[in-house]
Protein backbone atom coordinates (compact mmCIF):
# COMPACT_ATOMS: atom_id res chain seq x y z
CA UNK A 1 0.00 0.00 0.00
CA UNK A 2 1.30 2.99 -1.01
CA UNK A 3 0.70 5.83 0.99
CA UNK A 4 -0.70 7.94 -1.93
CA UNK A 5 -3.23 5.23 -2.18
CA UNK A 6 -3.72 5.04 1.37
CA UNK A 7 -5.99 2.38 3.59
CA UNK A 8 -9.77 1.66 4.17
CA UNK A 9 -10.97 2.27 7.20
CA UNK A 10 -14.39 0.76 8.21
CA UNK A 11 -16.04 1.07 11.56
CA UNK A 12 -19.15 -0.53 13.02
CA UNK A 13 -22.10 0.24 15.36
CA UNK A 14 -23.52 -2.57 17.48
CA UNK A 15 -27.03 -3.47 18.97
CA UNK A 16 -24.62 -3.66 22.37
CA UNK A 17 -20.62 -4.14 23.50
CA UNK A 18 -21.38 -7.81 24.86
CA UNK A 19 -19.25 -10.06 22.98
CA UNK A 20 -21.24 -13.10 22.90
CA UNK A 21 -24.69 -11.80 21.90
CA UNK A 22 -24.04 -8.25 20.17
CA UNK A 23 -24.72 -7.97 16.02
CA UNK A 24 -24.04 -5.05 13.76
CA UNK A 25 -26.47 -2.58 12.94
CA UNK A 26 -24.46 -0.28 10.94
CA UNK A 27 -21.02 -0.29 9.03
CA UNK A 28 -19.25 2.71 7.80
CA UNK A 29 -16.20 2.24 4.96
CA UNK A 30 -14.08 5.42 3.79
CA UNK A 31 -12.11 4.41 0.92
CA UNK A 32 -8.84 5.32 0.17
CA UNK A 33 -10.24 8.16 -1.69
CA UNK A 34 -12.27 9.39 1.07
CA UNK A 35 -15.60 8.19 -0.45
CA UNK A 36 -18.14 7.15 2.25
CA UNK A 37 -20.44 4.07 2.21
CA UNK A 38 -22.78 2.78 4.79
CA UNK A 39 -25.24 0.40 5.62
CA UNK A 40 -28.16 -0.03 8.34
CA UNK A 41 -28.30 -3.83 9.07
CA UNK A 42 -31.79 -5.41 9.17
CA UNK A 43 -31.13 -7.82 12.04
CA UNK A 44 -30.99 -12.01 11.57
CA UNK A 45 -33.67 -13.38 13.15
CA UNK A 46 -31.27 -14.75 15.37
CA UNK A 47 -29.97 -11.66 16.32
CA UNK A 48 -32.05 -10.26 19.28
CA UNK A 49 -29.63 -8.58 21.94
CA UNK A 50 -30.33 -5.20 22.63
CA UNK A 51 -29.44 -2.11 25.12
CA UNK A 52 -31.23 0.87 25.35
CA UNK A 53 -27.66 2.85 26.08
CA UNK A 54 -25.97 1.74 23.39
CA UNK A 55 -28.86 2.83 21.75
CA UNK A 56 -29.05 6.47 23.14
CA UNK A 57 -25.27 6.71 21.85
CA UNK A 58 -25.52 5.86 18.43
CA UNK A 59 -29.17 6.85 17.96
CA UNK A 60 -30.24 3.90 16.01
CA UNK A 61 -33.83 2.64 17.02
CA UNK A 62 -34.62 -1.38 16.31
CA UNK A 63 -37.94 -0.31 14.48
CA UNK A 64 -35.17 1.90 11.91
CA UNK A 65 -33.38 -1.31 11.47
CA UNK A 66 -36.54 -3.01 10.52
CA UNK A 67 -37.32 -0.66 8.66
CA UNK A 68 -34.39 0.57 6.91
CA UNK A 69 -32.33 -2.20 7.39
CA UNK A 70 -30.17 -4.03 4.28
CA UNK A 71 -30.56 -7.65 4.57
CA UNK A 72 -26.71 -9.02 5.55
CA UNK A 73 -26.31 -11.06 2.67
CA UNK A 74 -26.05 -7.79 0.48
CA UNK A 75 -24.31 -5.57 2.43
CA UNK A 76 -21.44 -8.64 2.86
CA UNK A 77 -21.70 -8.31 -0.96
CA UNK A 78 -21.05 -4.85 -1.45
CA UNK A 79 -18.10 -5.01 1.27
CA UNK A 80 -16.55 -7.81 -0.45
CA UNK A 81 -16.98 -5.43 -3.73
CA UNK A 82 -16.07 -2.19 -2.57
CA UNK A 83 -13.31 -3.01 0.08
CA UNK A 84 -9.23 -3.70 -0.99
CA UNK A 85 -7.68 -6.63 0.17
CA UNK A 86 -7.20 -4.30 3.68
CA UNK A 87 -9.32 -2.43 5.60
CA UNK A 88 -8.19 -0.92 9.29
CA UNK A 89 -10.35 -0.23 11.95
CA UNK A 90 -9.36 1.63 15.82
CA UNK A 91 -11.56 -1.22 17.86
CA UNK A 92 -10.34 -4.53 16.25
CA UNK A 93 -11.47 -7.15 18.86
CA UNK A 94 -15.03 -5.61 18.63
CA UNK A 95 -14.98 -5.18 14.90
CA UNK A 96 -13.75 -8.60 13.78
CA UNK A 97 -16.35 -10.06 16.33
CA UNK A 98 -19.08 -7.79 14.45
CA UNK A 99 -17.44 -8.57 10.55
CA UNK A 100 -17.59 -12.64 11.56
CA UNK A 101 -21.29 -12.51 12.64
CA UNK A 102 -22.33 -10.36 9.84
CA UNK A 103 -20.88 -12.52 7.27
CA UNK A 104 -21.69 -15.61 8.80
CA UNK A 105 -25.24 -14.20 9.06
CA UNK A 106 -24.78 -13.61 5.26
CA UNK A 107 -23.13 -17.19 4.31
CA UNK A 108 -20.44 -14.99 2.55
CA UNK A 109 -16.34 -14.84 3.29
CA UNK A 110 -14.54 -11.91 3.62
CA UNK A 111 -12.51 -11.03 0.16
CA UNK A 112 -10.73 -8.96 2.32
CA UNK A 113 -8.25 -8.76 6.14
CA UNK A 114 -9.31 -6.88 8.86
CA UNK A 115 -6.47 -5.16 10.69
CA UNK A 116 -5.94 -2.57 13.87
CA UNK A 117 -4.67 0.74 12.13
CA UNK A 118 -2.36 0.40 14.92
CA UNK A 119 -0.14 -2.08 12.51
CA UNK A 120 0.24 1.08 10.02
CA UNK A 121 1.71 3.31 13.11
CA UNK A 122 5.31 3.45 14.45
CA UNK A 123 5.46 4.39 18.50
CA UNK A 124 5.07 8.04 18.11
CA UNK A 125 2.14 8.24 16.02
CA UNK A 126 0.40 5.67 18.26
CA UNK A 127 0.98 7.79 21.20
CA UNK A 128 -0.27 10.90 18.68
CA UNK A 129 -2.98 9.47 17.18
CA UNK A 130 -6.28 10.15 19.98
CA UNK A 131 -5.04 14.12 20.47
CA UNK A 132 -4.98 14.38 16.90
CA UNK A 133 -8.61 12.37 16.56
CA UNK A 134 -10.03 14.46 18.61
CA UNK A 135 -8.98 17.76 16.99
CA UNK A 136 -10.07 15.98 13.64
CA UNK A 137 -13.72 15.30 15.19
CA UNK A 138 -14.26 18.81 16.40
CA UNK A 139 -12.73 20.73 12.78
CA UNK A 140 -15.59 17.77 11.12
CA UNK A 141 -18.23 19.04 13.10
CA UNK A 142 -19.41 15.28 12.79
CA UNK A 143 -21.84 13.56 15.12
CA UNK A 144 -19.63 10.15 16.37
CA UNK A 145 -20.56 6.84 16.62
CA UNK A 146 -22.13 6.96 13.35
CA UNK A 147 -20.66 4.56 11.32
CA UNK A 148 -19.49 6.43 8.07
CA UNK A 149 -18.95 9.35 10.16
CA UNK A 150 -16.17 7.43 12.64
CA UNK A 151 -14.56 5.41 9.29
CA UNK A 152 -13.95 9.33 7.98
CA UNK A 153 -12.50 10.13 10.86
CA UNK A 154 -9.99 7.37 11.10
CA UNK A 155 -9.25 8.27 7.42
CA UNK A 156 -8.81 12.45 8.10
CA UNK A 157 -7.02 11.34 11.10
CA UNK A 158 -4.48 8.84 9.65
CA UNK A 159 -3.89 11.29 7.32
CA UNK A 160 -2.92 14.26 9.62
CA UNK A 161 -0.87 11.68 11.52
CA UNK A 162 1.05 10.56 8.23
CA UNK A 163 1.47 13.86 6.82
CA UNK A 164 2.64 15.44 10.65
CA UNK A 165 -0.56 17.46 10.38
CA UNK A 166 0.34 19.41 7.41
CA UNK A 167 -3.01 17.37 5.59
CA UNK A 168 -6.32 19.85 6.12
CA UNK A 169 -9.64 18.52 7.10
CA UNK A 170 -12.21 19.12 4.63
């Protein structure tokens, strides 16, 4: 990966944080390019954990999902379509737990890794990197834990940790 080309970032918003009963409800990508895509995530019929506080943080109601929702059979399609053979995420025990129920929900494989963008970070940008996230998510103006909004922040954040802040947020 070049770093003109840059990573994928995706991120993910969950019915809950348990890690035995949680599902998806949402996944954000921002592509190399910066172009966003996202998904709400009409729940398996297995899938019935809830919590209300997860649900006052990201703001996502179950009747949206119903709703709203994109089976998980296409939106593991369009992942597998969209996403290079890396994507990077900032939680990656809680997003690989989310990406294998999703695509086992779907009876699809990932065409692609999932790694922590702390593999693409040397010492002193890890130690950088949530001062210079937070300055990112206050020049956005962007409502967090919104899925498309978090995976464009961990792109306009790599990028100002890359480029020693010399990239502007746009």
């Amino acid at each position: 990966m070049s770093s003109e080309s840059g990573p994928a970032f995706i991120d993910f918003e969950a019915s809950s944080l348990d890690l035995i009963t949680s599902y998806p409800i949402e996944v954000g990508v921002c592509l190399p390019d910066g172009s966003l895509h996202s998904w709400l995530i009409q729940p398996h019929v297995l899938w019935q954990d809830w919590s209300e506080s997860a649900q006052t943080i990201h703001g996502i109601s179950r009747e949206r999902l119903a709703e709203e929702g994109v089976a998980p059979e296409h939106v593991a399609r369009q992942l597998n379509r969209l996403l290079p053979e890396q994507v990077f995420c900032d939680a990656w025990t809680f997003d690989s737990f989310w990406l294998h129920r999703l695509f086992r929900a779907a009876g699809e494989t990932p065409a692609f890794q999932l790694e922590s963008i702390s593999v693409l970070l040397d010492p002193a940008q890890v130690h950088q990197w949530s001062g210079i996230r937070q300055q990112v998510i206050s020049d956005l103006g962007l409502p967090v834990h919104r899925a498309a909004n978090d995976a464009l922040i961990l792109h306009k954040t790599w990028e100002r940790v890359i480029c020693r802040g010399e990239a502007p947020v746009q």
